[in-house]
C-alpha atoms as a PDB file:
ATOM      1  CA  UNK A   1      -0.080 -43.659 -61.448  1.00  0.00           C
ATOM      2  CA  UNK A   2      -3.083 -42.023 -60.217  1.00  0.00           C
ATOM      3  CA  UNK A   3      -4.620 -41.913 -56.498  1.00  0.00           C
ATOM      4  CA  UNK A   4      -8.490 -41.754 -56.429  1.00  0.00           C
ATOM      5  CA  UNK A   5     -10.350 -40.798 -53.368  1.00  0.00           C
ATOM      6  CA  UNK A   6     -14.187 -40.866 -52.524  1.00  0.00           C
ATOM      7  CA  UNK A   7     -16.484 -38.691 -50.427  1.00  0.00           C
ATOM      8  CA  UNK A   8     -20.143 -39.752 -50.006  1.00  0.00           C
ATOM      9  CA  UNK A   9     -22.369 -37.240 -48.954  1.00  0.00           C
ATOM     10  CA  UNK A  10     -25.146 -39.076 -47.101  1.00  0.00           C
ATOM     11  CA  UNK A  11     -25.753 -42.767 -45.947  1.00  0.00           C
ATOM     12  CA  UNK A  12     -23.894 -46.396 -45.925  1.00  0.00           C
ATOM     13  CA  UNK A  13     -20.725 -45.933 -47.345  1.00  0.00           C
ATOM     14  CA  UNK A  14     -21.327 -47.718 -50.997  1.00  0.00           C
ATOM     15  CA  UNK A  15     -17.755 -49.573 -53.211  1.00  0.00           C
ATOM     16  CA  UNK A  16     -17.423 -47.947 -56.162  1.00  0.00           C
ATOM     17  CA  UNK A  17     -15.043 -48.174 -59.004  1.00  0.00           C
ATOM     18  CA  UNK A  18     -13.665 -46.176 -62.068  1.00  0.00           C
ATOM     19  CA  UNK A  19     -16.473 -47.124 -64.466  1.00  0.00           C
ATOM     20  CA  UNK A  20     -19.633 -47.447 -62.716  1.00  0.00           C
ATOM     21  CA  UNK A  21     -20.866 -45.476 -60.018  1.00  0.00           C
ATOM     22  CA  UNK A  22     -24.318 -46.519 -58.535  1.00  0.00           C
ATOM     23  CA  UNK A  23     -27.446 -44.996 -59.578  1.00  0.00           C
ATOM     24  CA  UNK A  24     -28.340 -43.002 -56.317  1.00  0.00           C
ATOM     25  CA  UNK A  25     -24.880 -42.456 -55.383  1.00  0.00           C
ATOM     26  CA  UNK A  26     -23.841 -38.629 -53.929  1.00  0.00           C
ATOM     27  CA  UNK A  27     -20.024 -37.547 -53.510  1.00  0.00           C
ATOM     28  CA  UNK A  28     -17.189 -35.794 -54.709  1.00  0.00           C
ATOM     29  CA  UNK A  29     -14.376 -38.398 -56.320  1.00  0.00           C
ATOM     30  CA  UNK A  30     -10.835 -36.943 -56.440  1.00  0.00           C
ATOM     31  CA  UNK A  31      -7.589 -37.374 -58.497  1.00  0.00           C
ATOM     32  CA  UNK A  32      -4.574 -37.225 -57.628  1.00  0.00           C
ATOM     33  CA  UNK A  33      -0.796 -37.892 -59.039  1.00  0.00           C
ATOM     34  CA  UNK A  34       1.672 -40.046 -57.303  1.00  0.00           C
ATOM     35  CA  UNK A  35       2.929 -36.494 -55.901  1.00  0.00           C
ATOM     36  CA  UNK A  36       0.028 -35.854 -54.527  1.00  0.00           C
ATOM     37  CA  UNK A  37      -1.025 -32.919 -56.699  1.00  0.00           C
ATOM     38  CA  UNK A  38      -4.706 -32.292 -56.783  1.00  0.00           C
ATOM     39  CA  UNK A  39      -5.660 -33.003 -60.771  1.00  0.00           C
ATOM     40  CA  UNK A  40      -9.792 -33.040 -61.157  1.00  0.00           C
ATOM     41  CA  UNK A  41     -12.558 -33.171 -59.014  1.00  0.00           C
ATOM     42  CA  UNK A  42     -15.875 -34.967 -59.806  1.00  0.00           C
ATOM     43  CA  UNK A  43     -19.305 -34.274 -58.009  1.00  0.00           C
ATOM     44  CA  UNK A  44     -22.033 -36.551 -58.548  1.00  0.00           C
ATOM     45  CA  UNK A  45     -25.937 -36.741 -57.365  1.00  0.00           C
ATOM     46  CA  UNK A  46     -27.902 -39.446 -57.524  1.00  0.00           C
ATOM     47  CA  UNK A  47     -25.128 -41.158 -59.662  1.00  0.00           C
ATOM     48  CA  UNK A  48     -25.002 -38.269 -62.148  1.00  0.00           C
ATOM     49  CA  UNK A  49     -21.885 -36.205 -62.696  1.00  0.00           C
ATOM     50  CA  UNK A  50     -23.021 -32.615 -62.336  1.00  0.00           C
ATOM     51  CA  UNK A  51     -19.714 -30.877 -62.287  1.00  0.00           C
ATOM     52  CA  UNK A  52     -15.976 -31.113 -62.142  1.00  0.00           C
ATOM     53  CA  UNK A  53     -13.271 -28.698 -61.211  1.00  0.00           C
ATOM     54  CA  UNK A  54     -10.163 -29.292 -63.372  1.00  0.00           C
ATOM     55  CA  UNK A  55      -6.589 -27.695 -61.750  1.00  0.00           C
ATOM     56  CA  UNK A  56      -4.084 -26.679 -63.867  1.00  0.00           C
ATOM     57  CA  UNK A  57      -0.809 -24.926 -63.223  1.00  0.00           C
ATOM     58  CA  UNK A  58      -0.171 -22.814 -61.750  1.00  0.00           C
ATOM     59  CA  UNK A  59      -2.743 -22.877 -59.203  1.00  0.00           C
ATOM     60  CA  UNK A  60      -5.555 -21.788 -62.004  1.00  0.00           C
ATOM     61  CA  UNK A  61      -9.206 -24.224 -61.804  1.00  0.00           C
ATOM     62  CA  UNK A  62     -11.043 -24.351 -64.475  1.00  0.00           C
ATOM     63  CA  UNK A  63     -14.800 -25.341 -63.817  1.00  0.00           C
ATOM     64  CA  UNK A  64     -17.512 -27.205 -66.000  1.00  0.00           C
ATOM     65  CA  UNK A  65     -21.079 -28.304 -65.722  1.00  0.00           C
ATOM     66  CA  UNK A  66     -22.791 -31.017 -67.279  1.00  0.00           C
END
């Protein structure tokens, strides 16, 4: 099982689900495991993902850009 939370960055807050976020949306979504340990983070502008951080053990992050 995996816990998602969302961040918006400016304005109303928007719903938003696992397969479509909306066109103009800004944020950071994060995943977590039923323990609570921080697995991937996903930051999107204007409902474009322009980077993630990916944690691994132990305590390492490896970064990408799209």
């Amino acid at each position: 099982m995996l816990i998602l939370r969302y961040f918006q960055i400016k304005g109303n807050p928007t719903k938003i689900n696992y397969n479509n976020v909306q066109p103009n949306w800004t944020g950071s979504i994060d995943v977590f495991n039923y323990q609570e340990k921080h697995l991937r983070t996903f930051n999107f502008e204007k409902g474009k993902l322009i980077s993630y951080v990916r944690f691994s053990p132990p305590n390492t992050k490896q970064i990408g850009k799209n």
